[in-house]
Every structure is written in structure tokens, then in C-alpha cells.
PDB file of N, CA and C in Angstrom:
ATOM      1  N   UNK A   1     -36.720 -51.552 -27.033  1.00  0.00           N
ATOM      2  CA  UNK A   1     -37.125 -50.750 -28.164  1.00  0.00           C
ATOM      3  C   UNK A   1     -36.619 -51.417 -29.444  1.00  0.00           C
ATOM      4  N   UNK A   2     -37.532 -51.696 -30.341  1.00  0.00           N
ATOM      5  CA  UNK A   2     -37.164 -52.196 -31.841  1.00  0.00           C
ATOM      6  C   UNK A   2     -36.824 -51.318 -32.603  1.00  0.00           C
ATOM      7  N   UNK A   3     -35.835 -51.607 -33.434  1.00  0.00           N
ATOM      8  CA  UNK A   3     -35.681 -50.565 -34.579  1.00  0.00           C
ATOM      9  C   UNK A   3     -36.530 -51.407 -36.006  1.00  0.00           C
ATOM     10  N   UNK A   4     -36.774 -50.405 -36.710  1.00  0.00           N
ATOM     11  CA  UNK A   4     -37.640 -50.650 -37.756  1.00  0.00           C
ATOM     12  C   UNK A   4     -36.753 -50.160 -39.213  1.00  0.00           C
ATOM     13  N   UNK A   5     -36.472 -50.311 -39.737  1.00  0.00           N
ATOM     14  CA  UNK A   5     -35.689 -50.280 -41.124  1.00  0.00           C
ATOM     15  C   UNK A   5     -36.751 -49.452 -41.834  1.00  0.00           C
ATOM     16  N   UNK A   6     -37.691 -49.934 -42.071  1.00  0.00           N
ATOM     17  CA  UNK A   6     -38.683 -49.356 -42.973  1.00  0.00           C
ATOM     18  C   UNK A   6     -39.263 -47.851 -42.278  1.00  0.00           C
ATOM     19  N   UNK A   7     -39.761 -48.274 -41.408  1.00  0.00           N
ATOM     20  CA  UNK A   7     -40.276 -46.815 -40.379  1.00  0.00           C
ATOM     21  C   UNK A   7     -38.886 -45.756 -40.552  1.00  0.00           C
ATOM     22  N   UNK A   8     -37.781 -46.038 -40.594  1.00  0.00           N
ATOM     23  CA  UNK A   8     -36.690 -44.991 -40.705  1.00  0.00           C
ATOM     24  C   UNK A   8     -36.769 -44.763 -42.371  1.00  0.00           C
ATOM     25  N   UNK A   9     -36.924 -45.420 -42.917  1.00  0.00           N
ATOM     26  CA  UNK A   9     -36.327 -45.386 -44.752  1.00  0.00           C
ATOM     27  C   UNK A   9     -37.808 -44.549 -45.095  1.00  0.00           C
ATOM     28  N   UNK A  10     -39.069 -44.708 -44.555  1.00  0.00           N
ATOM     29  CA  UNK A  10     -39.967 -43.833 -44.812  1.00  0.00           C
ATOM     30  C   UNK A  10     -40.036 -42.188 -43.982  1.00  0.00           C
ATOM     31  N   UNK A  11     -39.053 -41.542 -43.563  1.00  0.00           N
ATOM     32  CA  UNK A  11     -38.092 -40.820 -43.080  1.00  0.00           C
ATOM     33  C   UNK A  11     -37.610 -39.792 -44.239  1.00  0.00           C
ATOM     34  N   UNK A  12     -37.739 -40.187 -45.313  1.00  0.00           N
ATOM     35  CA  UNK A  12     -36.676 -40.019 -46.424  1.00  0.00           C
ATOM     36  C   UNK A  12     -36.799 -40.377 -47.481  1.00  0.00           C
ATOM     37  N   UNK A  13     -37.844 -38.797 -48.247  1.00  0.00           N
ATOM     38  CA  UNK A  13     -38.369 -38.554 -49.358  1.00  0.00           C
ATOM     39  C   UNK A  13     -37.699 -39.236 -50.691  1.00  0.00           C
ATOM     40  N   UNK A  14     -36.079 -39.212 -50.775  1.00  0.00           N
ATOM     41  CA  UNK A  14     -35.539 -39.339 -51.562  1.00  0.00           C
ATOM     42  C   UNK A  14     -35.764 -41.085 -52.009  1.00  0.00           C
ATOM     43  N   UNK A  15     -36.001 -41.717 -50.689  1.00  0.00           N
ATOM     44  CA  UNK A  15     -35.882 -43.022 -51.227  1.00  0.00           C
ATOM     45  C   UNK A  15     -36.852 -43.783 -51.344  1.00  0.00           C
ATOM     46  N   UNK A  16     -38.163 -42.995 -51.571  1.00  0.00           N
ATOM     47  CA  UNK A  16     -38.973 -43.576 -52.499  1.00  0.00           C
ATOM     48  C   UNK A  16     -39.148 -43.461 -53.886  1.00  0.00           C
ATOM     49  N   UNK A  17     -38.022 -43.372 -54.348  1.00  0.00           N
ATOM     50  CA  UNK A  17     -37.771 -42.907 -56.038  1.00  0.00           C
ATOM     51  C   UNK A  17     -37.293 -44.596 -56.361  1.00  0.00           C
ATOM     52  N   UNK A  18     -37.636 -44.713 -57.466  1.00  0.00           N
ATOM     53  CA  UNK A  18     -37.423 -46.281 -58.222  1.00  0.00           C
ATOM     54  C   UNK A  18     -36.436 -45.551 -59.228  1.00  0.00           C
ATOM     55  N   UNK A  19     -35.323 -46.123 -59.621  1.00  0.00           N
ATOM     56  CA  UNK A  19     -34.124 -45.979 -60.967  1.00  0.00           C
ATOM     57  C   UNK A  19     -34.054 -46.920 -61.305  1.00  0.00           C
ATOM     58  N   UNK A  20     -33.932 -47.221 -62.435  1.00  0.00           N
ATOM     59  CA  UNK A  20     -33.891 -48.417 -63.415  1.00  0.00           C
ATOM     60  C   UNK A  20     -34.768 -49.640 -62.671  1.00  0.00           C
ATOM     61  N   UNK A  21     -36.197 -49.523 -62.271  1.00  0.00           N
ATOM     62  CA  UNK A  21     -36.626 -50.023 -61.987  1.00  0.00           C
ATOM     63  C   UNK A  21     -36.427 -51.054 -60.578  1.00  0.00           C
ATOM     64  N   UNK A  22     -36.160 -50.126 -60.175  1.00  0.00           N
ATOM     65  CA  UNK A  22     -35.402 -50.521 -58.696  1.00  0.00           C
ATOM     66  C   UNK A  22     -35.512 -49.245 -57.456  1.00  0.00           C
ATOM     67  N   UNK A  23     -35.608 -50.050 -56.388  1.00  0.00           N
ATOM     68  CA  UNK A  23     -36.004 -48.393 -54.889  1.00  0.00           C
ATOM     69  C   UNK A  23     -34.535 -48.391 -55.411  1.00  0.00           C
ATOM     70  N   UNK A  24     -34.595 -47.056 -54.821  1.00  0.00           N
ATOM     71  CA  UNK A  24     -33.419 -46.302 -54.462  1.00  0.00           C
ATOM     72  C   UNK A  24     -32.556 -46.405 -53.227  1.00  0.00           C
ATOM     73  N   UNK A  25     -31.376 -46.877 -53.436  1.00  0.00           N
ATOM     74  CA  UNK A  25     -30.743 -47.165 -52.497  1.00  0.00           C
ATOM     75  C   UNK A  25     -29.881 -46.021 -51.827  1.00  0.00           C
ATOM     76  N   UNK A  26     -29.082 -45.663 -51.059  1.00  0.00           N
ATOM     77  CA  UNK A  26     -28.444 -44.265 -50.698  1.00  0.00           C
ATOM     78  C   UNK A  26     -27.811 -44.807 -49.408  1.00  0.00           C
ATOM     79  N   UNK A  27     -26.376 -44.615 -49.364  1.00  0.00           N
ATOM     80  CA  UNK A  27     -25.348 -44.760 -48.674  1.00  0.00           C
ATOM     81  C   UNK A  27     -24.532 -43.512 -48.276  1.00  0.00           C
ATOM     82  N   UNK A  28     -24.909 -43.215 -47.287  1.00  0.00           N
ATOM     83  CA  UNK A  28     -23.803 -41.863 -46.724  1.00  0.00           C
ATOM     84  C   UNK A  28     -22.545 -42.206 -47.429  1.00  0.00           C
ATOM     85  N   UNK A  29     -22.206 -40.691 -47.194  1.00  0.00           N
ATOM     86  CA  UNK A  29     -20.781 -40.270 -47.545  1.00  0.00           C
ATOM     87  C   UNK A  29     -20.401 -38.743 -47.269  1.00  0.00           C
ATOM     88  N   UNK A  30     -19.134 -38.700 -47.028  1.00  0.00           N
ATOM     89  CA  UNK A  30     -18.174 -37.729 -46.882  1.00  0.00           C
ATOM     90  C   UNK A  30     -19.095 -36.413 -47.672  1.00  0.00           C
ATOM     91  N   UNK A  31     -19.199 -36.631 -48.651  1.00  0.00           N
ATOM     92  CA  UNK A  31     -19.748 -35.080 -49.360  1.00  0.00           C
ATOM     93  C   UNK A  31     -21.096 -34.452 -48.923  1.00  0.00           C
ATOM     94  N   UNK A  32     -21.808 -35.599 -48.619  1.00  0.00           N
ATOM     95  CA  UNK A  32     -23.153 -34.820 -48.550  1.00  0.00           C
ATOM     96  C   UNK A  32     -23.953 -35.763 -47.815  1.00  0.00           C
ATOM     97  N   UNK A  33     -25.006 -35.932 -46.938  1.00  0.00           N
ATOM     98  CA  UNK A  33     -26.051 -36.684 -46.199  1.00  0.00           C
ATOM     99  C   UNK A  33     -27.186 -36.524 -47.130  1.00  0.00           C
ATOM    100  N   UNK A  34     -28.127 -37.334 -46.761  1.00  0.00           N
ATOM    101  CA  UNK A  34     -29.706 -37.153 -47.086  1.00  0.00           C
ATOM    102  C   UNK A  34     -30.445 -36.538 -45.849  1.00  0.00           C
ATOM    103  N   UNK A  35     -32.034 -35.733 -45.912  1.00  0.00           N
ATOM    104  CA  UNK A  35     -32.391 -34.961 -44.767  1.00  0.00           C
ATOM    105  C   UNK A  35     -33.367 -35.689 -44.483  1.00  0.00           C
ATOM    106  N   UNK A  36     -33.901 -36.302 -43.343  1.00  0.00           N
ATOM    107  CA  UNK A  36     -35.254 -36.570 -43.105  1.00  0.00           C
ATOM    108  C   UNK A  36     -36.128 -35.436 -43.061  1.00  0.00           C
ATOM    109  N   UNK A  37     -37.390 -36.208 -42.990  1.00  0.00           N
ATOM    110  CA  UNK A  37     -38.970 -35.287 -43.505  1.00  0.00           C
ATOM    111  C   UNK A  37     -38.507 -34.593 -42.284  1.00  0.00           C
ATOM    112  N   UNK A  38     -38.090 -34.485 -40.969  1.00  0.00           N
ATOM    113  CA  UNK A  38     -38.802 -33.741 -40.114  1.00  0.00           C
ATOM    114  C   UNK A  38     -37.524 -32.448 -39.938  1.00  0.00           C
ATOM    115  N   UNK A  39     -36.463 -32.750 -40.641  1.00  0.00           N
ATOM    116  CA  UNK A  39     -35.423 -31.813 -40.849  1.00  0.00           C
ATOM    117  C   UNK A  39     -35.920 -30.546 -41.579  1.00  0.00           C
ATOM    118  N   UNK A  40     -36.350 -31.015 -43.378  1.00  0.00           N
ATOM    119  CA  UNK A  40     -36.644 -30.980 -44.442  1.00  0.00           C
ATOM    120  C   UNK A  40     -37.904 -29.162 -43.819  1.00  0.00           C
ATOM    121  N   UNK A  41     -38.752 -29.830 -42.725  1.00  0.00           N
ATOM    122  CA  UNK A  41     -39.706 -29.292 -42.237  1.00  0.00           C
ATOM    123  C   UNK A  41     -39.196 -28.326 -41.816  1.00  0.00           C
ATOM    124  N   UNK A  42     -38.593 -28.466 -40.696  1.00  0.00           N
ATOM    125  CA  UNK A  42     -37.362 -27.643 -39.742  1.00  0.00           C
ATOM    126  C   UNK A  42     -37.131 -26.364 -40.482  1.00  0.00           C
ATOM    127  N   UNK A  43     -36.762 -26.499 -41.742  1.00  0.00           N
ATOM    128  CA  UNK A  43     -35.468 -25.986 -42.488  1.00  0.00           C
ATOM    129  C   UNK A  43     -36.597 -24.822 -43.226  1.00  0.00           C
ATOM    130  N   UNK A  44     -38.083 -25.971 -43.764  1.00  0.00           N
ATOM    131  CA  UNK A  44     -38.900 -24.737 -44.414  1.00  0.00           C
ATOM    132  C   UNK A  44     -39.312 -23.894 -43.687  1.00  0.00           C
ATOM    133  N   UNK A  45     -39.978 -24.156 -42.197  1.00  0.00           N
ATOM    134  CA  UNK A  45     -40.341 -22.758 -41.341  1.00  0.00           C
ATOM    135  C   UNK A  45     -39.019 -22.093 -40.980  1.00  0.00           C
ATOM    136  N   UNK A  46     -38.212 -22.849 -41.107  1.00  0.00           N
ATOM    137  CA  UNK A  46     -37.042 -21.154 -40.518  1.00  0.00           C
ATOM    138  C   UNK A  46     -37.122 -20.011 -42.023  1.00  0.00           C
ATOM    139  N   UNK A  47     -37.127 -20.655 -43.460  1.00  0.00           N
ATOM    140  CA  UNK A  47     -36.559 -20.201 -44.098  1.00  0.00           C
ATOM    141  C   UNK A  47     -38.540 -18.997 -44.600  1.00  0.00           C
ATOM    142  N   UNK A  48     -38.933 -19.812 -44.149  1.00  0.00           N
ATOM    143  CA  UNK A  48     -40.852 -19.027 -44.145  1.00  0.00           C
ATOM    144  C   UNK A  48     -40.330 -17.602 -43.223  1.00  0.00           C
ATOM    145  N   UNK A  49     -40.439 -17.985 -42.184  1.00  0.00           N
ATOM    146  CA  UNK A  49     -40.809 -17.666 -40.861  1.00  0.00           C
ATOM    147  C   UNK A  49     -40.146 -16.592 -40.134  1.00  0.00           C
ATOM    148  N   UNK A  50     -39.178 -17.226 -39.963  1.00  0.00           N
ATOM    149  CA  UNK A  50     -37.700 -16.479 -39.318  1.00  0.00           C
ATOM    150  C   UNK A  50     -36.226 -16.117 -40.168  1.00  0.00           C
ATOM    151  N   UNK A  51     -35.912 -16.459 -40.969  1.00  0.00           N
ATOM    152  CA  UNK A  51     -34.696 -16.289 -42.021  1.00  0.00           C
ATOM    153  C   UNK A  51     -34.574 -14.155 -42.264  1.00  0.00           C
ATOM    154  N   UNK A  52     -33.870 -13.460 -41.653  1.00  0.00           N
ATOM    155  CA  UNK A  52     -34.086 -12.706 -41.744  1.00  0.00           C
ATOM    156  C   UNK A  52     -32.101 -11.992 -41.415  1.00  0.00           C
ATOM    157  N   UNK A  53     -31.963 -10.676 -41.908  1.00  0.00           N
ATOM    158  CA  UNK A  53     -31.033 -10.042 -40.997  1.00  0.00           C
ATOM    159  C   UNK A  53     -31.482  -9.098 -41.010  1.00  0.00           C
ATOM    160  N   UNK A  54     -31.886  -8.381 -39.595  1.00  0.00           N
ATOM    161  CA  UNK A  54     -32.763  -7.476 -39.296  1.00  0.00           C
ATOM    162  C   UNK A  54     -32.010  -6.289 -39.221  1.00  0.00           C
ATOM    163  N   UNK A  55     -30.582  -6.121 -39.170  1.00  0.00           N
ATOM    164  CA  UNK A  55     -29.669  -5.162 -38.975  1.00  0.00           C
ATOM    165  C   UNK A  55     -29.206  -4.453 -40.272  1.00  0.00           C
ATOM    166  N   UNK A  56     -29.222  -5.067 -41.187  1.00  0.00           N
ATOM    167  CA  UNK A  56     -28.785  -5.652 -42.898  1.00  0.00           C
ATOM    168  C   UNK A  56     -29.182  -4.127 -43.377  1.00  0.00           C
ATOM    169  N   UNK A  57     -28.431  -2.992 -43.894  1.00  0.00           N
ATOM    170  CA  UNK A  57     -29.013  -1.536 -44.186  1.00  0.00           C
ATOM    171  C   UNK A  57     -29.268  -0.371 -43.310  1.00  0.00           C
ATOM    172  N   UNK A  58     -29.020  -0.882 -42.188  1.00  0.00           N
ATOM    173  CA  UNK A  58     -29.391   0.290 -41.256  1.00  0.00           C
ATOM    174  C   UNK A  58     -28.180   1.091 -40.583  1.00  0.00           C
ATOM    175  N   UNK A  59     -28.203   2.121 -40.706  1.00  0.00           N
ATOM    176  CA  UNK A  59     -26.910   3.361 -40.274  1.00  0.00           C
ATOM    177  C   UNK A  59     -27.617   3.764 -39.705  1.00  0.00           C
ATOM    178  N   UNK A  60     -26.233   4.050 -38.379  1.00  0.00           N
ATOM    179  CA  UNK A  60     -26.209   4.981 -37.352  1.00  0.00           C
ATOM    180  C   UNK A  60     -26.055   5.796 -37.339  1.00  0.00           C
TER     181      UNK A  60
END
């Protein structure tokens, strides 16, 4: 199995942004990650879909 650099970096909305006329480069770190597209996805149908507390107001 090959790994592909590019096939992963197109993964990851953020780093098709150009700054000072240059791609965008992005190096993990301690504070925070970047999300791939299929996370990104993940994250919008829970927060569509399912994101709920169904208990949230209700007395017994």
C-alpha cells in the first residue's frame, strides 16, 4: 500500500488556503489538531441529526 501525501493533504479543507502567497502549511501541536473532510462531516450530522438531551426539563 502507497501512501500519497497529496491524497491525505486534500483531506483538509484548511490547507488549501494560500498566505502570503504561499499553500498553507500546518504542523500539529499540543493545543489543537486540524479535522479531516470526513470528520468535519461526522460532526455536521450528529450536530443536524442527533445532538439532543432528551431528558433536559422534564419532572417527575
Amino acid at each position: 500500500m502507497s501512501f500519497s501525501a497529496e491524497q491525505v493533504k486534500n483531506d483538509f479543507p484548511i490547507l488549501t488556503q494560500i498566505i502570503n502567497d504561499e499553500p498553507l502549511v500546518y504542523l500539529d501541536n499540543a493545543a489543537t489538531t486540524q479535522k479531516p473532510t470526513a470528520v468535519l462531516a461526522a460532526l455536521e450530522t450528529y450536530y443536524r441529526e442527533a445532538n439532543a438531551n432528551v431528558h433536559r426539563g422534564v419532572h417527575t
